[in-house]
N, C-alpha and C. Protein backbone atom coordinates (compact mmCIF):
# COMPACT_ATOMS: atom_id res chain seq x y z
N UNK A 1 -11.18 -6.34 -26.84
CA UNK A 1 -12.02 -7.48 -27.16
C UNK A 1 -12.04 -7.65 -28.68
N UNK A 2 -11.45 -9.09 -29.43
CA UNK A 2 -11.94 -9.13 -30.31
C UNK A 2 -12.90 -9.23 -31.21
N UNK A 3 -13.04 -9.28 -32.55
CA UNK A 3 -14.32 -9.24 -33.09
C UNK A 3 -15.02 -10.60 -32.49
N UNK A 4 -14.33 -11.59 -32.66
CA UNK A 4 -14.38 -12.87 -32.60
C UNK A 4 -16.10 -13.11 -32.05
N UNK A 5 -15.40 -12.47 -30.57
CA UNK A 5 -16.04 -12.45 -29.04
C UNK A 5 -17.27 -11.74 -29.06
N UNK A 6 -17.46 -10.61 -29.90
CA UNK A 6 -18.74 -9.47 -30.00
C UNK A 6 -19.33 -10.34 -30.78
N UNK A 7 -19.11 -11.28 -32.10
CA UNK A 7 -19.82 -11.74 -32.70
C UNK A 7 -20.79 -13.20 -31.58
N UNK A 8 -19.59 -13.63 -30.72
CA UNK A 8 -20.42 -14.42 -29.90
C UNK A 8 -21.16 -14.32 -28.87
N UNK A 9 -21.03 -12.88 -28.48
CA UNK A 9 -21.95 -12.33 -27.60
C UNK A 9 -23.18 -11.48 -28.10
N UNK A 10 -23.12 -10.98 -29.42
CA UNK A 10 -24.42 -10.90 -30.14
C UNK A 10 -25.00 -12.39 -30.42
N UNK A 11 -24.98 -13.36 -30.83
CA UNK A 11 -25.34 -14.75 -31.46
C UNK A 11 -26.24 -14.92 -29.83
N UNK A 12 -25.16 -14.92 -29.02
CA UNK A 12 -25.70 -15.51 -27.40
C UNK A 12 -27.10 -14.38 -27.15
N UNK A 13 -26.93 -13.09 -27.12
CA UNK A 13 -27.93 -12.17 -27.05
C UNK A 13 -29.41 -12.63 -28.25
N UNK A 14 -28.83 -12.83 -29.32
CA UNK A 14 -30.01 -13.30 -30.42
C UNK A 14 -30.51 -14.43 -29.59
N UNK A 15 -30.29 -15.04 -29.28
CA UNK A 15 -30.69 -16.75 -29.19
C UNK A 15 -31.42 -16.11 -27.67
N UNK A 16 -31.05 -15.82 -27.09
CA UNK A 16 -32.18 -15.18 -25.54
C UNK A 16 -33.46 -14.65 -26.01
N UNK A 17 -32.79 -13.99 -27.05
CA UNK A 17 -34.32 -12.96 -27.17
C UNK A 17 -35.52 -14.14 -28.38
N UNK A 18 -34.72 -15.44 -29.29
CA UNK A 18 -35.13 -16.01 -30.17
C UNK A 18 -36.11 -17.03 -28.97
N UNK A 19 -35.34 -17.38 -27.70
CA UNK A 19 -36.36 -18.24 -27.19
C UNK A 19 -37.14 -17.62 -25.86
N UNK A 20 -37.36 -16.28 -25.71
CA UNK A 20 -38.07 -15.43 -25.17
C UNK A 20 -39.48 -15.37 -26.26
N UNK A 21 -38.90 -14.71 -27.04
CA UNK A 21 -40.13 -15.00 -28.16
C UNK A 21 -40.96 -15.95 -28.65
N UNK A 22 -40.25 -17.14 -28.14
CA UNK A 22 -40.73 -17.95 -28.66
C UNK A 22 -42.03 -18.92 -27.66
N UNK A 23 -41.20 -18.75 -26.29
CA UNK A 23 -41.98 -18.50 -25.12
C UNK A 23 -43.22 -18.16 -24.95
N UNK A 24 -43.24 -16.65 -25.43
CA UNK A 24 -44.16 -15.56 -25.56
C UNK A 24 -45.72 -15.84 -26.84
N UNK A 25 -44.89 -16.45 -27.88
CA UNK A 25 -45.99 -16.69 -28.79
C UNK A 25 -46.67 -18.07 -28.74
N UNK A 26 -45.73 -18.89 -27.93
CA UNK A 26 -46.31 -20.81 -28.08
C UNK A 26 -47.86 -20.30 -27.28
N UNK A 27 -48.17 -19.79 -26.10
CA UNK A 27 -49.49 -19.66 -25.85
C UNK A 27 -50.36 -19.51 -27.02
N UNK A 28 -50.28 -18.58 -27.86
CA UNK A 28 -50.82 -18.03 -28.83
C UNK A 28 -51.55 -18.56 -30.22
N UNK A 29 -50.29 -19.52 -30.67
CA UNK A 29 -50.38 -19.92 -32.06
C UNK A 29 -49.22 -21.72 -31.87
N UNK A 30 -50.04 -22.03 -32.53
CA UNK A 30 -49.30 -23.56 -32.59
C UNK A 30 -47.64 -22.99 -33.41
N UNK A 31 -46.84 -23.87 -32.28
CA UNK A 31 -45.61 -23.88 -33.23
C UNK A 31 -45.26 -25.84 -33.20
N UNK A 32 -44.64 -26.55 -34.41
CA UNK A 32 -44.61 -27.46 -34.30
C UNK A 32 -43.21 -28.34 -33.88
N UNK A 33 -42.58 -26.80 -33.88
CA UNK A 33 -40.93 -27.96 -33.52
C UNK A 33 -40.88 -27.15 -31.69
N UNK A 34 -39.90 -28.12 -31.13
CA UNK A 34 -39.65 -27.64 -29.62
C UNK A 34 -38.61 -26.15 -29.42
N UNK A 35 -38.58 -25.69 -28.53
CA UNK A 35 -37.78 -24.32 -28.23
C UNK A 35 -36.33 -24.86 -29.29
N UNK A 36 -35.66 -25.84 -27.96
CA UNK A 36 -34.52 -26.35 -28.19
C UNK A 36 -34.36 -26.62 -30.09
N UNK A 37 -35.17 -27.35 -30.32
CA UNK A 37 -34.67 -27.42 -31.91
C UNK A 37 -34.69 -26.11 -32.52
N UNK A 38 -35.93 -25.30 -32.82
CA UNK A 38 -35.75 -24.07 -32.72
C UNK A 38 -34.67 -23.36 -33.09
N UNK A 39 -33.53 -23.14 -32.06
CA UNK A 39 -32.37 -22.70 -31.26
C UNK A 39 -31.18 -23.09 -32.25
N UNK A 40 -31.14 -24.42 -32.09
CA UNK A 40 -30.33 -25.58 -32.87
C UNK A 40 -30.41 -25.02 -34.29
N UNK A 41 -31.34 -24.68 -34.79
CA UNK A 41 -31.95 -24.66 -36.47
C UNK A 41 -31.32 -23.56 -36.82
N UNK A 42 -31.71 -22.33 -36.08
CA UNK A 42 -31.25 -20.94 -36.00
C UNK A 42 -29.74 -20.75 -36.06
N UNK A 43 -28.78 -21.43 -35.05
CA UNK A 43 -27.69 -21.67 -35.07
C UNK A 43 -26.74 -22.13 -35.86
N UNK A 44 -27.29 -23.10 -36.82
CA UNK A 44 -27.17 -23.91 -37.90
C UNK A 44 -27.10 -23.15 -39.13
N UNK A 45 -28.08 -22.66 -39.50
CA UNK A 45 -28.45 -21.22 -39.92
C UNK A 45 -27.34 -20.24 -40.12
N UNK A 46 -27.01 -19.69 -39.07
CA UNK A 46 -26.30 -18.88 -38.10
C UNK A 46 -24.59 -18.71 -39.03
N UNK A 47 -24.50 -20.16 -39.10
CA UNK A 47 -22.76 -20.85 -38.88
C UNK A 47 -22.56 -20.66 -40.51
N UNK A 48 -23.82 -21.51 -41.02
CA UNK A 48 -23.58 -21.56 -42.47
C UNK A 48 -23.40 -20.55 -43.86
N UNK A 49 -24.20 -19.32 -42.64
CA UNK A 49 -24.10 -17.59 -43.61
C UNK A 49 -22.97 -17.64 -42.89
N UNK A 50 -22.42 -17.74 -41.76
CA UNK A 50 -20.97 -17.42 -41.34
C UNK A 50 -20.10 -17.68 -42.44
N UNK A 51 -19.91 -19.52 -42.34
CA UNK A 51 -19.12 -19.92 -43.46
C UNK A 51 -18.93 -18.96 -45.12
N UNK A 52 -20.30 -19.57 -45.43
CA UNK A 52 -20.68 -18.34 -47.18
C UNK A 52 -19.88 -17.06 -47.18
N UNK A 53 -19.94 -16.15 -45.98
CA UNK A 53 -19.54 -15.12 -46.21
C UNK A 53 -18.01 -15.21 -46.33
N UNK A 54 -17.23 -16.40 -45.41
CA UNK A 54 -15.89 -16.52 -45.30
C UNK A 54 -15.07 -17.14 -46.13
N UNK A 55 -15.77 -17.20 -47.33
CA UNK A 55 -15.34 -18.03 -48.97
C UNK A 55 -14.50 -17.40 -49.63
C-alpha cells in the first residue's frame, strides 16, 4: 500500500472522528456553522498544508 492511500485513510479516519465530535458537543455549546461545512473547512485546511509542504 502506498503512502498515497494511508494518507487517505488517515484524512477519512480524522473526518469520522471530526464529525463524531462534533455530534457529541452541538448538544452542549452553540456551534454556528453546520457538520457538513465543518468537514468541508477542515478538508480545505487539510489540502492546503498538503500543498505548502509540497513546495
Amino acid at each position: 500500500m502506498s503512502g498515497a492511500w494511508d494518507g487517505l485513510i488517515v484524512l477519512g479516519l480524522l473526518i469520522i472522528l471530526l464529525v463524531l465530535g462534533i455530534r457529541r458537543l452541538r448538544p452542549r455549546m452553540h456551534i454556528p456553522w453546520t457538520t457538513g461545512g465543518i468537514v468541508v473547512c477542515f478538508i480545505f485546511v487539510v489540502l492546503l498544508l498538503w500543498a505548502w509542504s509540497n513546495r
